[in-house]
PDB file of N, CA and C in Angstrom:
ATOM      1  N   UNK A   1     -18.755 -12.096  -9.016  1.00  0.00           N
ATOM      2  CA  UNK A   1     -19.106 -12.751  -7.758  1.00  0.00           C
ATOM      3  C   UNK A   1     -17.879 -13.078  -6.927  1.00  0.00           C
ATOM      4  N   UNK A   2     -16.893 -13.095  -7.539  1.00  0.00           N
ATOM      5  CA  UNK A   2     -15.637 -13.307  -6.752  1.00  0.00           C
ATOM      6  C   UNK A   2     -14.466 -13.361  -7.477  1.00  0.00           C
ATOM      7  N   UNK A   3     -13.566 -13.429  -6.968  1.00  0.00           N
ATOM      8  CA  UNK A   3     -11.564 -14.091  -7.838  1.00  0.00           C
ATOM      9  C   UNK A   3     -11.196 -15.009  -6.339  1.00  0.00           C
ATOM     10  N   UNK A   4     -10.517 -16.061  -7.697  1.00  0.00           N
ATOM     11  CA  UNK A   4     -10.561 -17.255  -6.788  1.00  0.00           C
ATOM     12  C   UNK A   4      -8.856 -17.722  -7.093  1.00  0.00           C
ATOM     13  N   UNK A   5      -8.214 -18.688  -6.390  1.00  0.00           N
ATOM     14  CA  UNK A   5      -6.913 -18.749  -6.599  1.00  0.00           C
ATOM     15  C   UNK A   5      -7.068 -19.900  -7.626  1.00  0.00           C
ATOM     16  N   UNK A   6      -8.076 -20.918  -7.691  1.00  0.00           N
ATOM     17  CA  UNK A   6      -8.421 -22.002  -8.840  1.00  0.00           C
ATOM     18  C   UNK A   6      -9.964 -22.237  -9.002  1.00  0.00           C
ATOM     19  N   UNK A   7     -10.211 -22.835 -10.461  1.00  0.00           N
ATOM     20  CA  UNK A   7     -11.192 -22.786 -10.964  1.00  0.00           C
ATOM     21  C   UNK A   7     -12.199 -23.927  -9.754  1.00  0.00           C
ATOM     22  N   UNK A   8     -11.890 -25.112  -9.356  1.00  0.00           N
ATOM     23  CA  UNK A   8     -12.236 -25.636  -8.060  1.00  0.00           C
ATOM     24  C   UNK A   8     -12.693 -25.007  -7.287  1.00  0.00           C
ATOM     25  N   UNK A   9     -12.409 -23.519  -6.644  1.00  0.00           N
ATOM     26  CA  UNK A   9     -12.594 -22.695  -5.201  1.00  0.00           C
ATOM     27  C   UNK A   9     -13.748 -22.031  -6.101  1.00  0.00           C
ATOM     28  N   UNK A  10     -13.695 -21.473  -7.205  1.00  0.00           N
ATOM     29  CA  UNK A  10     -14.513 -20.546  -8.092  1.00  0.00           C
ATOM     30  C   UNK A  10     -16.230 -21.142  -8.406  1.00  0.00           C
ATOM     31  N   UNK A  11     -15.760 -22.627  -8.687  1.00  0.00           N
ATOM     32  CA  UNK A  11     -17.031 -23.569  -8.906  1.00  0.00           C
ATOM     33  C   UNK A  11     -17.735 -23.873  -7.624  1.00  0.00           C
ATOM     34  N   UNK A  12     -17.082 -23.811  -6.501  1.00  0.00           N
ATOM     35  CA  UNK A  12     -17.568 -24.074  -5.412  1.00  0.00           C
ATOM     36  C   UNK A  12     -17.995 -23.081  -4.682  1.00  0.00           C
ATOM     37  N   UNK A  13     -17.516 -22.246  -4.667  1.00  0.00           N
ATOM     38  CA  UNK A  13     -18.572 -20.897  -4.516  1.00  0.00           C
ATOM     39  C   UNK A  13     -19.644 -20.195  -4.909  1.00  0.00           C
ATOM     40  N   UNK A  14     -19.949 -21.166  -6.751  1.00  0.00           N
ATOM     41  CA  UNK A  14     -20.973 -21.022  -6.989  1.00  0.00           C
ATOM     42  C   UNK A  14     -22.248 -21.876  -6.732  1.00  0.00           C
ATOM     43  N   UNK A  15     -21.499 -23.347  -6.594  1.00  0.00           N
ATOM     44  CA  UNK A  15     -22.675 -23.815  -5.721  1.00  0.00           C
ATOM     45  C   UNK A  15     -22.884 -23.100  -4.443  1.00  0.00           C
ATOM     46  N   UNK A  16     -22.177 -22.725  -3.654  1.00  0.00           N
ATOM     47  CA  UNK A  16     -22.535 -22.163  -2.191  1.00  0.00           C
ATOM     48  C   UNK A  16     -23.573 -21.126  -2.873  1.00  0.00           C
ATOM     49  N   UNK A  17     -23.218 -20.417  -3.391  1.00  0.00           N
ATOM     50  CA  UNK A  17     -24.273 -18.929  -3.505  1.00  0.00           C
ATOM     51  C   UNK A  17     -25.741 -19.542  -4.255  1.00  0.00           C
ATOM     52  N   UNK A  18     -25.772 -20.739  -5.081  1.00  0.00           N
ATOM     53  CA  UNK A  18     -26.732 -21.211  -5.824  1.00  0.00           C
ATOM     54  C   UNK A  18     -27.308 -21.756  -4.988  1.00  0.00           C
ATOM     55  N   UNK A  19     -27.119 -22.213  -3.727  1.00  0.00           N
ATOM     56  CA  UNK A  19     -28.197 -23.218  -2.517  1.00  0.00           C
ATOM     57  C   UNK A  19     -28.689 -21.904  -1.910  1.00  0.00           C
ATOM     58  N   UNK A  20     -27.483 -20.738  -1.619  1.00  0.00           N
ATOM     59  CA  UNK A  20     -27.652 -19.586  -0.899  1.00  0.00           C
ATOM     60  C   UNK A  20     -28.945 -18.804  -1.474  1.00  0.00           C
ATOM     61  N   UNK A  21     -28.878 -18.669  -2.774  1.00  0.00           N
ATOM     62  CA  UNK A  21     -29.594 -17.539  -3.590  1.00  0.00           C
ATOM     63  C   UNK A  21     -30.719 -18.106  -4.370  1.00  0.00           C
ATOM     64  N   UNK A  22     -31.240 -19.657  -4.301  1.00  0.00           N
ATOM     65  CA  UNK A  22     -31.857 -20.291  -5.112  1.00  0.00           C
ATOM     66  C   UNK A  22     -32.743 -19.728  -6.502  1.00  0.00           C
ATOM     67  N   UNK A  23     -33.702 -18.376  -5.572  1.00  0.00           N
ATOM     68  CA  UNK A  23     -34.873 -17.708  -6.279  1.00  0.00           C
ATOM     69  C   UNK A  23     -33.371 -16.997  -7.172  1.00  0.00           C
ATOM     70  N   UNK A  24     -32.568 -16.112  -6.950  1.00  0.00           N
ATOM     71  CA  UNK A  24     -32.159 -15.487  -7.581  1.00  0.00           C
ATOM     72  C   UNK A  24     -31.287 -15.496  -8.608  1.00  0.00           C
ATOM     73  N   UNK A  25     -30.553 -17.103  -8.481  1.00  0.00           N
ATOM     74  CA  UNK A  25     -29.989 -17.762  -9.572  1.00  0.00           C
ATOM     75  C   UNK A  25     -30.716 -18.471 -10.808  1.00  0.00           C
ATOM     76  N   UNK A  26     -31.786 -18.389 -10.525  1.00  0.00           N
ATOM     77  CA  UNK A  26     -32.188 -19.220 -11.362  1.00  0.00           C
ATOM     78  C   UNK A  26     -32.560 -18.608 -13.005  1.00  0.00           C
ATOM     79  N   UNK A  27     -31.874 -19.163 -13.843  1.00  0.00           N
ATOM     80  CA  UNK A  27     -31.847 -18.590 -14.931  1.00  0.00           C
ATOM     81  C   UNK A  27     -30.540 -18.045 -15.297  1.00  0.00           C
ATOM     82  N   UNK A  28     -29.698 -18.378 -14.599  1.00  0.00           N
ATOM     83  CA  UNK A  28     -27.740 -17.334 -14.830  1.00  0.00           C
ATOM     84  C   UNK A  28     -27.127 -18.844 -15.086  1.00  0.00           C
ATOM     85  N   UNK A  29     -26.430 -18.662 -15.608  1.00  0.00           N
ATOM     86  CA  UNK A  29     -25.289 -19.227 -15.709  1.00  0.00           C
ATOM     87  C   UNK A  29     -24.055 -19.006 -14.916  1.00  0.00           C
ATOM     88  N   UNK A  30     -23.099 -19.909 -14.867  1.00  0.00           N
ATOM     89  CA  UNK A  30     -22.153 -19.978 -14.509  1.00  0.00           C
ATOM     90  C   UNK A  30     -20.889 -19.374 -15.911  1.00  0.00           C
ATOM     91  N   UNK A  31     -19.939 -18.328 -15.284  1.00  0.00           N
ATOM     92  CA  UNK A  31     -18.672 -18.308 -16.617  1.00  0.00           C
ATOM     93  C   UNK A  31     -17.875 -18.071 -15.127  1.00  0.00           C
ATOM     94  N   UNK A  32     -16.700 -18.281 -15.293  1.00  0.00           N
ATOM     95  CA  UNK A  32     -15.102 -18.631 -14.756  1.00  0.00           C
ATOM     96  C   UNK A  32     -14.327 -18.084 -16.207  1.00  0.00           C
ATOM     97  N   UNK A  33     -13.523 -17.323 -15.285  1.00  0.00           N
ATOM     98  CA  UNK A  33     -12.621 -16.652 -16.868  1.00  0.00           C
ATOM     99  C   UNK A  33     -11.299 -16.528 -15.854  1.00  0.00           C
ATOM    100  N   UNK A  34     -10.244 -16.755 -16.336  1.00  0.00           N
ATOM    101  CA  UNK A  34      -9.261 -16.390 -16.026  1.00  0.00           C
ATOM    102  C   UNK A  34      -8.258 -15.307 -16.423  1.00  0.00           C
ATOM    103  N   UNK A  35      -7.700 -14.856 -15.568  1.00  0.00           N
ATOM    104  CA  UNK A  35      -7.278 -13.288 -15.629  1.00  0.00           C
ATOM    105  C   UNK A  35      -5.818 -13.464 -14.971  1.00  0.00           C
ATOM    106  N   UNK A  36      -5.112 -12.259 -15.424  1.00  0.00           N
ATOM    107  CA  UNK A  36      -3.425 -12.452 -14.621  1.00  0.00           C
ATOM    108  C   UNK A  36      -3.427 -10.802 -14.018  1.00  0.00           C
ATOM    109  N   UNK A  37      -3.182 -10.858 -12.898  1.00  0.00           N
ATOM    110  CA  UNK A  37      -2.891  -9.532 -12.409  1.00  0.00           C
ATOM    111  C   UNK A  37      -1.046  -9.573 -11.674  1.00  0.00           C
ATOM    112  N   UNK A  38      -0.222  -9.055 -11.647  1.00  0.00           N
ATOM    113  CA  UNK A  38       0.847  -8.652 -11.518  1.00  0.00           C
ATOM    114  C   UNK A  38       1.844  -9.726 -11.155  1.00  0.00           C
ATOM    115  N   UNK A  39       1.180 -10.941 -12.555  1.00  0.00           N
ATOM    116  CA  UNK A  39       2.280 -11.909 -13.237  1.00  0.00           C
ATOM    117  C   UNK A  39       1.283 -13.163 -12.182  1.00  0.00           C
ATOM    118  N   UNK A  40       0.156 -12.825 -11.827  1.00  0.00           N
ATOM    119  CA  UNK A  40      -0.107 -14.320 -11.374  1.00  0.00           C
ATOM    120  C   UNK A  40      -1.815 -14.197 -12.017  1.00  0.00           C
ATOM    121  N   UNK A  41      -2.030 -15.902 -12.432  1.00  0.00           N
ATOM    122  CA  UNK A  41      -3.126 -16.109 -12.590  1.00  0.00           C
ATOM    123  C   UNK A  41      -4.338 -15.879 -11.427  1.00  0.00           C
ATOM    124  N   UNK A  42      -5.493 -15.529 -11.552  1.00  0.00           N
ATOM    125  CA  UNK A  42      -6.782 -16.198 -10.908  1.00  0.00           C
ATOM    126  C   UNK A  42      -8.035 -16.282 -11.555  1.00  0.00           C
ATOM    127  N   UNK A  43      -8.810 -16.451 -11.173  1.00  0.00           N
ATOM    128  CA  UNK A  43     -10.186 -17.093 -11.887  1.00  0.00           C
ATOM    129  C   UNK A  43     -11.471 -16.235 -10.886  1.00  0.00           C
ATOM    130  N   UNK A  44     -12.183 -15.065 -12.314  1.00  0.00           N
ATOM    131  CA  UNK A  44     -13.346 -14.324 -12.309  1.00  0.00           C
ATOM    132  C   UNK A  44     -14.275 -15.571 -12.130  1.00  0.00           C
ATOM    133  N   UNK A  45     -15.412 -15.866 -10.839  1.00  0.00           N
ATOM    134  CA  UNK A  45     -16.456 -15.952 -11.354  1.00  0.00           C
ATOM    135  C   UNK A  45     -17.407 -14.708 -11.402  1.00  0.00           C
ATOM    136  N   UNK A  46     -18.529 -15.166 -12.783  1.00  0.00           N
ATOM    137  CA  UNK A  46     -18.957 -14.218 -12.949  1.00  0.00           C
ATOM    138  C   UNK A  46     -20.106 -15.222 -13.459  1.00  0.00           C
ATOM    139  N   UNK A  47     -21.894 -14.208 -13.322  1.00  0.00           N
ATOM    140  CA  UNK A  47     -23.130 -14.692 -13.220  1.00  0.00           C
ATOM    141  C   UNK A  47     -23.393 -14.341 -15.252  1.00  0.00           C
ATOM    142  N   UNK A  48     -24.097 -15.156 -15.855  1.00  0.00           N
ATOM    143  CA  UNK A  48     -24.471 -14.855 -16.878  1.00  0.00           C
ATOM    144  C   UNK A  48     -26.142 -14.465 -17.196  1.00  0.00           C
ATOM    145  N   UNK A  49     -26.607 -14.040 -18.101  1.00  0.00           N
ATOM    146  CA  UNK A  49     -28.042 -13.965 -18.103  1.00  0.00           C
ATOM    147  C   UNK A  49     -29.180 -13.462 -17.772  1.00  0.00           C
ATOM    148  N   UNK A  50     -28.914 -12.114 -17.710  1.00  0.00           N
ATOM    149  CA  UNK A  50     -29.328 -10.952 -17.626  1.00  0.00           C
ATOM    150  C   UNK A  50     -29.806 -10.132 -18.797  1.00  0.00           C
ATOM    151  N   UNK A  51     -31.247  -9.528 -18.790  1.00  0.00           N
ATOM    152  CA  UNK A  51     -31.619  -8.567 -19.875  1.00  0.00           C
ATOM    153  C   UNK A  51     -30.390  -7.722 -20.269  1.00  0.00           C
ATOM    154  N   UNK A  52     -30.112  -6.532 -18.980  1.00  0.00           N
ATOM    155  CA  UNK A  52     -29.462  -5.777 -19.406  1.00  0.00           C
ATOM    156  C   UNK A  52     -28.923  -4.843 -17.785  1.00  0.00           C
ATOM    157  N   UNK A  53     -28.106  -4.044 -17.946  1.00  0.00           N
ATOM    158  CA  UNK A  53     -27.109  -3.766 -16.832  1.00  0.00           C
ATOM    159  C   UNK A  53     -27.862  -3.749 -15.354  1.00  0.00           C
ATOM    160  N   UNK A  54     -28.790  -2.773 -15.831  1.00  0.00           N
ATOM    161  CA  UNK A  54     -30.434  -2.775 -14.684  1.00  0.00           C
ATOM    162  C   UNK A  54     -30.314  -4.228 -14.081  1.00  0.00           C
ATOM    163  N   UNK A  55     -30.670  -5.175 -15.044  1.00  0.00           N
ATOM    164  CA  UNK A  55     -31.213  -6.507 -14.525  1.00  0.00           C
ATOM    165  C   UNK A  55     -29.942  -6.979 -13.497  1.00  0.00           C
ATOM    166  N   UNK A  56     -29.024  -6.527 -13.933  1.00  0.00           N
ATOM    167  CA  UNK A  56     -27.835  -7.352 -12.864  1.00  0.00           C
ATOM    168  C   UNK A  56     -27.336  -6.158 -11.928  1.00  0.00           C
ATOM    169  N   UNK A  57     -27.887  -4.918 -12.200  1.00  0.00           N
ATOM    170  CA  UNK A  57     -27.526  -4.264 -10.895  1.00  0.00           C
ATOM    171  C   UNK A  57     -28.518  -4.945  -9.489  1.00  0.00           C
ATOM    172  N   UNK A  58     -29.770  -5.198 -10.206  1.00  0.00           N
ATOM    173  CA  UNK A  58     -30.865  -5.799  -9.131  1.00  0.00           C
ATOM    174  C   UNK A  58     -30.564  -7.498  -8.409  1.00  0.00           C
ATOM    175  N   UNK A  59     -29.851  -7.938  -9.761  1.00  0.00           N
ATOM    176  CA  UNK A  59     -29.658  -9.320  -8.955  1.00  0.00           C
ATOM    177  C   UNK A  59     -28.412  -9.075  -7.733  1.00  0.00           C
ATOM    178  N   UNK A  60     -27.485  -8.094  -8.152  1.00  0.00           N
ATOM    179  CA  UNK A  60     -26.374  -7.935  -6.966  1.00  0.00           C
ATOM    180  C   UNK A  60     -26.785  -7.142  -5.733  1.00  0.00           C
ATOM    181  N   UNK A  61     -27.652  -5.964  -6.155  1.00  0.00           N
ATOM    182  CA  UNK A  61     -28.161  -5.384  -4.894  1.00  0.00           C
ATOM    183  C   UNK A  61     -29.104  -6.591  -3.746  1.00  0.00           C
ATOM    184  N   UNK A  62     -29.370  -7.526  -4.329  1.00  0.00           N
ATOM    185  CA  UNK A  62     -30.386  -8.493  -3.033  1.00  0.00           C
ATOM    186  C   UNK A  62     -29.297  -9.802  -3.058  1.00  0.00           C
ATOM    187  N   UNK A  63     -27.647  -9.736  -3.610  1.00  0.00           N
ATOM    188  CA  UNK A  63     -26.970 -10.859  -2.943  1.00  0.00           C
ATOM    189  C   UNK A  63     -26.283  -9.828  -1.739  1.00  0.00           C
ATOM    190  N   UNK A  64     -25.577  -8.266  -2.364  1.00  0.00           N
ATOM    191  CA  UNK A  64     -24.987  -7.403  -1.186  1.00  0.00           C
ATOM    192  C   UNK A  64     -26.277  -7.782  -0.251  1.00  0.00           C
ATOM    193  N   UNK A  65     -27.539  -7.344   0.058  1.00  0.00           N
ATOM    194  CA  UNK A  65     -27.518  -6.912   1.310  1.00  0.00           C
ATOM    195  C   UNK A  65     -28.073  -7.901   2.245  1.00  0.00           C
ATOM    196  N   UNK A  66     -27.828  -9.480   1.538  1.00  0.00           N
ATOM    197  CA  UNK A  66     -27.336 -10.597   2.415  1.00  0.00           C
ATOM    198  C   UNK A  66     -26.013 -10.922   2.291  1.00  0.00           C
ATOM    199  N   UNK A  67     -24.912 -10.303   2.456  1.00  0.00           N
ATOM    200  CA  UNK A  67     -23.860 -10.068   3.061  1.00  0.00           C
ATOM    201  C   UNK A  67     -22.684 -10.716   1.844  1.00  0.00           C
ATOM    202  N   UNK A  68     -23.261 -10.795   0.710  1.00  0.00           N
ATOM    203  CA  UNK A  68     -22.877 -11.943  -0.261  1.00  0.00           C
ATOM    204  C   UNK A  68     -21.793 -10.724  -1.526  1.00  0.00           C
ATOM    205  N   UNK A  69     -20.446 -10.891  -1.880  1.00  0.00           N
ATOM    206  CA  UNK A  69     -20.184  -9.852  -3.068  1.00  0.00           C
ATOM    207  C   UNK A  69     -21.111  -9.758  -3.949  1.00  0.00           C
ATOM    208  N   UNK A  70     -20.528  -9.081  -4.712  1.00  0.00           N
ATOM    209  CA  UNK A  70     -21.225  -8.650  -6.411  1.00  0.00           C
ATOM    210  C   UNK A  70     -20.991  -7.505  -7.117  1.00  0.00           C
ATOM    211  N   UNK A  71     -20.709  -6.899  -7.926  1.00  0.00           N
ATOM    212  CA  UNK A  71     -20.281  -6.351  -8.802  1.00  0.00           C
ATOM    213  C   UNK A  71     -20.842  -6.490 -10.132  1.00  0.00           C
ATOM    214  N   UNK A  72     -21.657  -5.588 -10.397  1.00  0.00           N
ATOM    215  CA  UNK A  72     -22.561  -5.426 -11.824  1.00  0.00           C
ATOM    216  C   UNK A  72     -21.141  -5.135 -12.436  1.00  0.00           C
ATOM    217  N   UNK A  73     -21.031  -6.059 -13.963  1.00  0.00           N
ATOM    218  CA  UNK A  73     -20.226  -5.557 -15.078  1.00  0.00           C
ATOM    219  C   UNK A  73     -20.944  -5.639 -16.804  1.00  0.00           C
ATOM    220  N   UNK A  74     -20.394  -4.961 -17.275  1.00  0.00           N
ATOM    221  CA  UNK A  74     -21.064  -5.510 -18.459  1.00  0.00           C
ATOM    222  C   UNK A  74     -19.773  -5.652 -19.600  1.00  0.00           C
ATOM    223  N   UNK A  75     -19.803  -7.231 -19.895  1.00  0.00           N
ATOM    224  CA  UNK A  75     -19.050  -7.734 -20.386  1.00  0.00           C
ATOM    225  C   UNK A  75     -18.741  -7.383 -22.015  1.00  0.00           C
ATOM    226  N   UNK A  76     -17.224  -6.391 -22.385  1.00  0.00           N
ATOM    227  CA  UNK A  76     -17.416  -6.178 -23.700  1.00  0.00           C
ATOM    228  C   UNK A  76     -16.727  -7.003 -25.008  1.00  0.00           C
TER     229      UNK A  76
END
């Protein structure tokens, strides 16, 4: 759902998208993972709680085409 410069900007974007997306959050979780790309930290949020890749290609296709990121992954 996004990379954020702190876990603060990351959490708060998920409330924005959770008032935004109500029907479509419901049932995900929240994960924040942090990651280093070329010697600097930032913070993945990312949606949890999904059957299976299908299920979260569908939840991202109806946040894209209200103008919202997303990126189906499947976490190994």
């Amino acid at each position: 759902l996004g990379a954020f410069d702190s876990v603060d900007l990351a959490g708060g974007e998920w409330v924005d998208l959770a008032d935004r997306f109500a029907e479509f959050m419901e049932g995900r979780e929240r994960l924040i993972q942090v990651a280093t790309s070329g010697g600097r930290d930032f913070f993945r949020l990312r949606a949890t709680g999904f059957a299976d890749l299908d299920d979260a290609r569908r939840f991202c296709s109806a946040l894209v085409a209200e103008d919202a990121p997303c990126i189906p992954v499947v976490v190994r």
